[in-house]
C-alpha atoms as a PDB file:
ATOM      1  CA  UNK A   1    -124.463-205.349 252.610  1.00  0.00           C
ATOM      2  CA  UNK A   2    -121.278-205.216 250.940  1.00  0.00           C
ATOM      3  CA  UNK A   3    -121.117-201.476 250.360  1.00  0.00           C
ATOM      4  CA  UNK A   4    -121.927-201.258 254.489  1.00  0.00           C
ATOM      5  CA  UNK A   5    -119.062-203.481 255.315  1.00  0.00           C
ATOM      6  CA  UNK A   6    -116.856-200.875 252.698  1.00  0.00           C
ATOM      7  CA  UNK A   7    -117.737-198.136 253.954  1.00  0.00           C
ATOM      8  CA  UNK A   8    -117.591-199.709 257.521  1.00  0.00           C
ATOM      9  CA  UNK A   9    -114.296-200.847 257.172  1.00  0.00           C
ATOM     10  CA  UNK A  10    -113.101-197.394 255.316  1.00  0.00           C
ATOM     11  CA  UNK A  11    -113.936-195.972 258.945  1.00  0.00           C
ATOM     12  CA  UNK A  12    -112.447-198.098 260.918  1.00  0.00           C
ATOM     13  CA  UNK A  13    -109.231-197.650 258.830  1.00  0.00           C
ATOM     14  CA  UNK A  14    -109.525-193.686 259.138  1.00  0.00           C
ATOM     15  CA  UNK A  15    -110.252-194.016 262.791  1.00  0.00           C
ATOM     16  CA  UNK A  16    -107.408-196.038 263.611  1.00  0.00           C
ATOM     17  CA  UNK A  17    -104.592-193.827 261.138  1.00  0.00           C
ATOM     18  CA  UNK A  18    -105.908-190.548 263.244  1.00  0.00           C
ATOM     19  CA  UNK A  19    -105.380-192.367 266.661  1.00  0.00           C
ATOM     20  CA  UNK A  20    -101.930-193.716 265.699  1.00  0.00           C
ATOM     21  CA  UNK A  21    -100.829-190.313 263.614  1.00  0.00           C
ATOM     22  CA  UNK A  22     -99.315-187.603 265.538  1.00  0.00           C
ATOM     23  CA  UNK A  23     -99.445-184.194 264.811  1.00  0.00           C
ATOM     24  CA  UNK A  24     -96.768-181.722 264.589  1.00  0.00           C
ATOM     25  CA  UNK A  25     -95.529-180.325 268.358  1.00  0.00           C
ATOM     26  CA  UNK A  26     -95.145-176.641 269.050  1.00  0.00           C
ATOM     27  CA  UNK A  27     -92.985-175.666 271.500  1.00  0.00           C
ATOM     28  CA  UNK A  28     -92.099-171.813 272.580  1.00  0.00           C
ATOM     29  CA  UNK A  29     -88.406-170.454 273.063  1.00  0.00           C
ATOM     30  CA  UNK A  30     -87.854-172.583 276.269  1.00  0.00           C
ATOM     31  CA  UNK A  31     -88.904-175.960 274.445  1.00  0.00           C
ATOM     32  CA  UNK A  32     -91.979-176.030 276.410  1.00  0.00           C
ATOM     33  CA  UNK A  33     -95.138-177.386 274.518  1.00  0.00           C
ATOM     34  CA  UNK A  34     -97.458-174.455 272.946  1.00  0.00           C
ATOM     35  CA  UNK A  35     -99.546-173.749 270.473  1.00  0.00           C
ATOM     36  CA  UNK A  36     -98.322-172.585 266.807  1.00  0.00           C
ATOM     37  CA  UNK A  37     -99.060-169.378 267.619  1.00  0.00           C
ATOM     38  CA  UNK A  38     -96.805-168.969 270.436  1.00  0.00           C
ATOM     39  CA  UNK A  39     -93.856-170.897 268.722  1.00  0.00           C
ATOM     40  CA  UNK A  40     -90.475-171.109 267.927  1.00  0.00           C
ATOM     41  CA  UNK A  41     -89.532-173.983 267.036  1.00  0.00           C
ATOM     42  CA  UNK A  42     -91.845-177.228 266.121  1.00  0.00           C
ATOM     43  CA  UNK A  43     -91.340-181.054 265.605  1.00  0.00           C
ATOM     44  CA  UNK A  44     -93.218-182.938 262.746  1.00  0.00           C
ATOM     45  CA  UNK A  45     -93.665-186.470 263.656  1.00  0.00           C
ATOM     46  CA  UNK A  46     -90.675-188.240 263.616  1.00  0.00           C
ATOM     47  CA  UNK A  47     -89.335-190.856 261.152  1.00  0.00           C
ATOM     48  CA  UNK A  48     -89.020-194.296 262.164  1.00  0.00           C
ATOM     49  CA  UNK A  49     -85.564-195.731 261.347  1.00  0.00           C
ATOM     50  CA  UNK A  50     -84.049-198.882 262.876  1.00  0.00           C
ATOM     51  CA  UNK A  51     -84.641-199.462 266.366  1.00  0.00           C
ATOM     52  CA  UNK A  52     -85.145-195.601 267.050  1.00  0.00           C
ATOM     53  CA  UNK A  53     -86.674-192.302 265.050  1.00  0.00           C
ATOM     54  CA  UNK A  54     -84.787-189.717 262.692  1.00  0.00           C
ATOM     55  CA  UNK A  55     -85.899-186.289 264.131  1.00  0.00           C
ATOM     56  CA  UNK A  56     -85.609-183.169 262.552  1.00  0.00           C
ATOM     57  CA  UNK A  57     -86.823-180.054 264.717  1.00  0.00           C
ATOM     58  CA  UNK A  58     -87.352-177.093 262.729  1.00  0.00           C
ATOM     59  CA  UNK A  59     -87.424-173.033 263.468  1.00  0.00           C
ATOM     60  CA  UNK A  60     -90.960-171.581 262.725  1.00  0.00           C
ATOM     61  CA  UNK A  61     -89.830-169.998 259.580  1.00  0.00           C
ATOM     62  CA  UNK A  62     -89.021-173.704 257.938  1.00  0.00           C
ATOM     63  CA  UNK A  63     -85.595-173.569 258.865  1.00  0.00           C
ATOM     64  CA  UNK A  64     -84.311-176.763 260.339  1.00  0.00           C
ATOM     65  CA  UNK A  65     -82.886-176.448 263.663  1.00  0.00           C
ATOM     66  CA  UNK A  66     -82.018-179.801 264.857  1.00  0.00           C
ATOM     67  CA  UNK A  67     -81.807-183.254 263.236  1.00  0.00           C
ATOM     68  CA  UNK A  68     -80.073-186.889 264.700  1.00  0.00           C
ATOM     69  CA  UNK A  69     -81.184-190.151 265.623  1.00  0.00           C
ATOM     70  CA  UNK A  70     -82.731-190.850 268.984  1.00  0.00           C
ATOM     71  CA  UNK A  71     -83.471-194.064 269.881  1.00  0.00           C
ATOM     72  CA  UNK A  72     -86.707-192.540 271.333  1.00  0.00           C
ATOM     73  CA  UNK A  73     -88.927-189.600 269.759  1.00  0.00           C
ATOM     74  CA  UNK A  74     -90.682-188.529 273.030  1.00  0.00           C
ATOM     75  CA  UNK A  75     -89.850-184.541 273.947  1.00  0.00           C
ATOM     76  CA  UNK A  76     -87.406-184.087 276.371  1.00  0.00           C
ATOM     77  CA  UNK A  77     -86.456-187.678 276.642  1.00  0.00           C
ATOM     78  CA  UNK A  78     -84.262-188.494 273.669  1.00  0.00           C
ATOM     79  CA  UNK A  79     -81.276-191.024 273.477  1.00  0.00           C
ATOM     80  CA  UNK A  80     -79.198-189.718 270.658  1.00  0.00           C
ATOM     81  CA  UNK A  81     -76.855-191.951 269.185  1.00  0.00           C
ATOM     82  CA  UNK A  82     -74.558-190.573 266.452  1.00  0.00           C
ATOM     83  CA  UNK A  83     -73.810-187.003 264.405  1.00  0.00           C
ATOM     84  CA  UNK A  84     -76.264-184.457 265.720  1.00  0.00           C
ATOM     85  CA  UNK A  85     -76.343-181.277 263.750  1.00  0.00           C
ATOM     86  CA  UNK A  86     -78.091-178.024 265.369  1.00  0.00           C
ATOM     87  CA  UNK A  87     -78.034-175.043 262.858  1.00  0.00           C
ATOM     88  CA  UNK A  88     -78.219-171.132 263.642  1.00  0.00           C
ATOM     89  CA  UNK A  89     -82.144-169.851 262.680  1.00  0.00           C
ATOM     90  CA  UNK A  90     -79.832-168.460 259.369  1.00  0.00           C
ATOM     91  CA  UNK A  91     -79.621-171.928 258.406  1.00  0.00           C
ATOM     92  CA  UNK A  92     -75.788-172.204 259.136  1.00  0.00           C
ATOM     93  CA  UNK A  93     -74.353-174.684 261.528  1.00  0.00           C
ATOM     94  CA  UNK A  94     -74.359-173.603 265.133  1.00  0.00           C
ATOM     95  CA  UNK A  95     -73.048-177.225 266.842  1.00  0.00           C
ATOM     96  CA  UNK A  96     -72.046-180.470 265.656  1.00  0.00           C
ATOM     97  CA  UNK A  97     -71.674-183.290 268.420  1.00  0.00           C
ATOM     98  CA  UNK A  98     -71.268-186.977 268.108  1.00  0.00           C
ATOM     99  CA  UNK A  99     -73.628-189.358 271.149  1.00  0.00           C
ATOM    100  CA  UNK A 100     -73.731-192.771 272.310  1.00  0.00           C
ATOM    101  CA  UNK A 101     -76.754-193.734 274.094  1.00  0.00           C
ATOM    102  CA  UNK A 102     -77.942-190.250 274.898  1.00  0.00           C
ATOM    103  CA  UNK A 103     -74.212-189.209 276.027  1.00  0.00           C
ATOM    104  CA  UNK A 104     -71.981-186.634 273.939  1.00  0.00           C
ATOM    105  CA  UNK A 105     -68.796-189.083 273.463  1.00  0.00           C
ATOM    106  CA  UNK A 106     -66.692-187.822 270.138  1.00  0.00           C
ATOM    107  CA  UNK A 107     -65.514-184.864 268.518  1.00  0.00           C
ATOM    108  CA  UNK A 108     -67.861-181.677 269.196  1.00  0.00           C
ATOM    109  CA  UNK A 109     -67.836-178.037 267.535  1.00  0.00           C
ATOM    110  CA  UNK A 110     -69.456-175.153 267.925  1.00  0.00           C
ATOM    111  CA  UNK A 111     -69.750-172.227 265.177  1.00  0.00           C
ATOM    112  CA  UNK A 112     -70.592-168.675 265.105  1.00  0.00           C
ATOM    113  CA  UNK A 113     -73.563-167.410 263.273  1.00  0.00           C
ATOM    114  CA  UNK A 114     -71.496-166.596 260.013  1.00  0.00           C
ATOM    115  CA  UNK A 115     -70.533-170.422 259.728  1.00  0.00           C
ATOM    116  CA  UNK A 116     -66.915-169.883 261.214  1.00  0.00           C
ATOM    117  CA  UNK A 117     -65.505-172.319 263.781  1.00  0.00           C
ATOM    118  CA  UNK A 118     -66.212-170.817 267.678  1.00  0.00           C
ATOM    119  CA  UNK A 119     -64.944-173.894 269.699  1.00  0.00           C
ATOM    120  CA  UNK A 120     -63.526-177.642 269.293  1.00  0.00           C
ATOM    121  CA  UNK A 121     -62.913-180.408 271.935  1.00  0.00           C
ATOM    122  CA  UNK A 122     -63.865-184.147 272.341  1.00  0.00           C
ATOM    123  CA  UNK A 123     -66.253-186.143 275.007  1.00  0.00           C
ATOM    124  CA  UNK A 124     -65.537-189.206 276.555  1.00  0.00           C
ATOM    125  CA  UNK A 125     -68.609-190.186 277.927  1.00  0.00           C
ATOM    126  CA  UNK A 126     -70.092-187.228 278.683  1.00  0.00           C
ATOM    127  CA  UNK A 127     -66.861-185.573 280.355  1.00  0.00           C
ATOM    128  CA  UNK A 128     -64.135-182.686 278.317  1.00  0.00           C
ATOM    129  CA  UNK A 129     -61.324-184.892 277.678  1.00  0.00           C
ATOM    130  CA  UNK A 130     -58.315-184.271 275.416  1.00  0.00           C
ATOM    131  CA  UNK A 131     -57.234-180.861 273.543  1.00  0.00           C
ATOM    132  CA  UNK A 132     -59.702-178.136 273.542  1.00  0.00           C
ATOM    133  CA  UNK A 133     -59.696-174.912 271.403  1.00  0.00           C
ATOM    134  CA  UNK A 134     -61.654-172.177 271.164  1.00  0.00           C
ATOM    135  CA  UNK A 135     -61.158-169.444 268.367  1.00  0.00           C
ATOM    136  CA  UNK A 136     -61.724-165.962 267.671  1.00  0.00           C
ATOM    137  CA  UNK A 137     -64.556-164.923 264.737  1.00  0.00           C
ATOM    138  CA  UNK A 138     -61.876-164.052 262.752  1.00  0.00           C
ATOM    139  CA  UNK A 139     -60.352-167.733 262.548  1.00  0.00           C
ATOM    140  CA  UNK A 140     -57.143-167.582 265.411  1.00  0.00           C
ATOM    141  CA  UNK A 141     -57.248-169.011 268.224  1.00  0.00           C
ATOM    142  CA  UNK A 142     -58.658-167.432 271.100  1.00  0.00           C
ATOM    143  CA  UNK A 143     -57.617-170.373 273.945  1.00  0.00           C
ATOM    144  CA  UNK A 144     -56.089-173.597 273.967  1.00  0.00           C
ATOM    145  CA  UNK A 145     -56.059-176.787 276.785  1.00  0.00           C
ATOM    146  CA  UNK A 146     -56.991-179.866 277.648  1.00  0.00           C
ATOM    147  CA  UNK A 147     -58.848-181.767 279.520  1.00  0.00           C
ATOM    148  CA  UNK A 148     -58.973-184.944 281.604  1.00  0.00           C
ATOM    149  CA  UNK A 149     -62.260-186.556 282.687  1.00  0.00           C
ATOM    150  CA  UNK A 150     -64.166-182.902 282.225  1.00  0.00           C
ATOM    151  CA  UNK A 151     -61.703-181.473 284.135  1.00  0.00           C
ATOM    152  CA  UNK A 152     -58.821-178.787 283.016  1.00  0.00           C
ATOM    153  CA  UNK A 153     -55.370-179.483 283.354  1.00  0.00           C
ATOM    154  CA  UNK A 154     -51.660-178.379 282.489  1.00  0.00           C
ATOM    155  CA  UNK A 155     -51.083-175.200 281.251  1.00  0.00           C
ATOM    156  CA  UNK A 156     -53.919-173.579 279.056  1.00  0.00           C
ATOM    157  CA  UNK A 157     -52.737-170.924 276.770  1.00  0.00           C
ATOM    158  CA  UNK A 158     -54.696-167.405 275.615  1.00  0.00           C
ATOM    159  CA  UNK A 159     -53.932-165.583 272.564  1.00  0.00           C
ATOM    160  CA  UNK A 160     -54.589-162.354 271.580  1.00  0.00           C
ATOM    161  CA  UNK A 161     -56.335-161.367 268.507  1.00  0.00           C
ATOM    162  CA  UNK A 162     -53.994-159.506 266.567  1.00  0.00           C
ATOM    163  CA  UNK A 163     -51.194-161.949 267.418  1.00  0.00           C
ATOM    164  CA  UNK A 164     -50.591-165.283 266.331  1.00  0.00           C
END
């Protein structure tokens, strides 16, 4: 009797840890779900952490593509709240963005594939606002502006590459 209600129990405890596990999601260059073989990128379950999940997305050859905290871990439908960090399949950083509740607010940049800074700007919820720059691979700046409530104003400058 007692090695039934073991063994029983043993079950029950599998049964339940394989409904309540998720498996790793596949999804194909447009983020739609697929199958590993038709991958890109994939998702491992996310970590819970708070009152919301770290996620860490990842390119099909182990790189990590994506990682942040989202106050929800279903596809499509996160909140992100904090640093997010997206990286270039070379394992560099590609963009570097700051959210509240699910909206880019904070500083945000954007780098080429080599590492070197492409663009830099802030959000205020969700809109352009303040001094935007974008720069040339070889570190000058390209263009320079601002912006008011996603909008441009004033005067916005453009450089050329071999001047500064």
């Amino acid at each position: 009797m007692k090695t039934s209600t073991l063994i029983l129990l043993m079950f029950v405890g599998f049964l339940t840890y394989n409904v309540t596990a998720q498996e790793t999601i596949w999804f194909d260059a447009n983020w739609k779900e697929t199958n590993k073989e038709n991958a890109e990128y994939y998702r491992p379950t996310p970590k819970k952490q708070d009152n919301g999940f770290w996620i860490i997305d990842y390119y099909k050859n182990g790189n990590v593509q994506m990682e942040g905290f989202s106050k929800t871990n279903v596809p499509h439908e996160e909140k992100f709240d904090g640093l997010v960090l997206y990286y270039h399949k070379n394992g560099k950083p590609f963009h570097k963005a700051n959210y509240k509740n699910g909206v880019l607010d904070g500083v945000r940049k954007v780098f080429y594939e080599s590492g070197d800074l492409k663009e830099q700007g802030k959000y205020k919820e969700g809109k352009r606002d303040g001094i935007w720059k974008t720069f040339y691979k070889n570190g000058k700046i390209e263009t320079k502006g601002k912006y008011r409530n996603g909008e441009k104003v004033g005067v916005w400058k453009t450089f050329y590459k071999n001047v500064y």
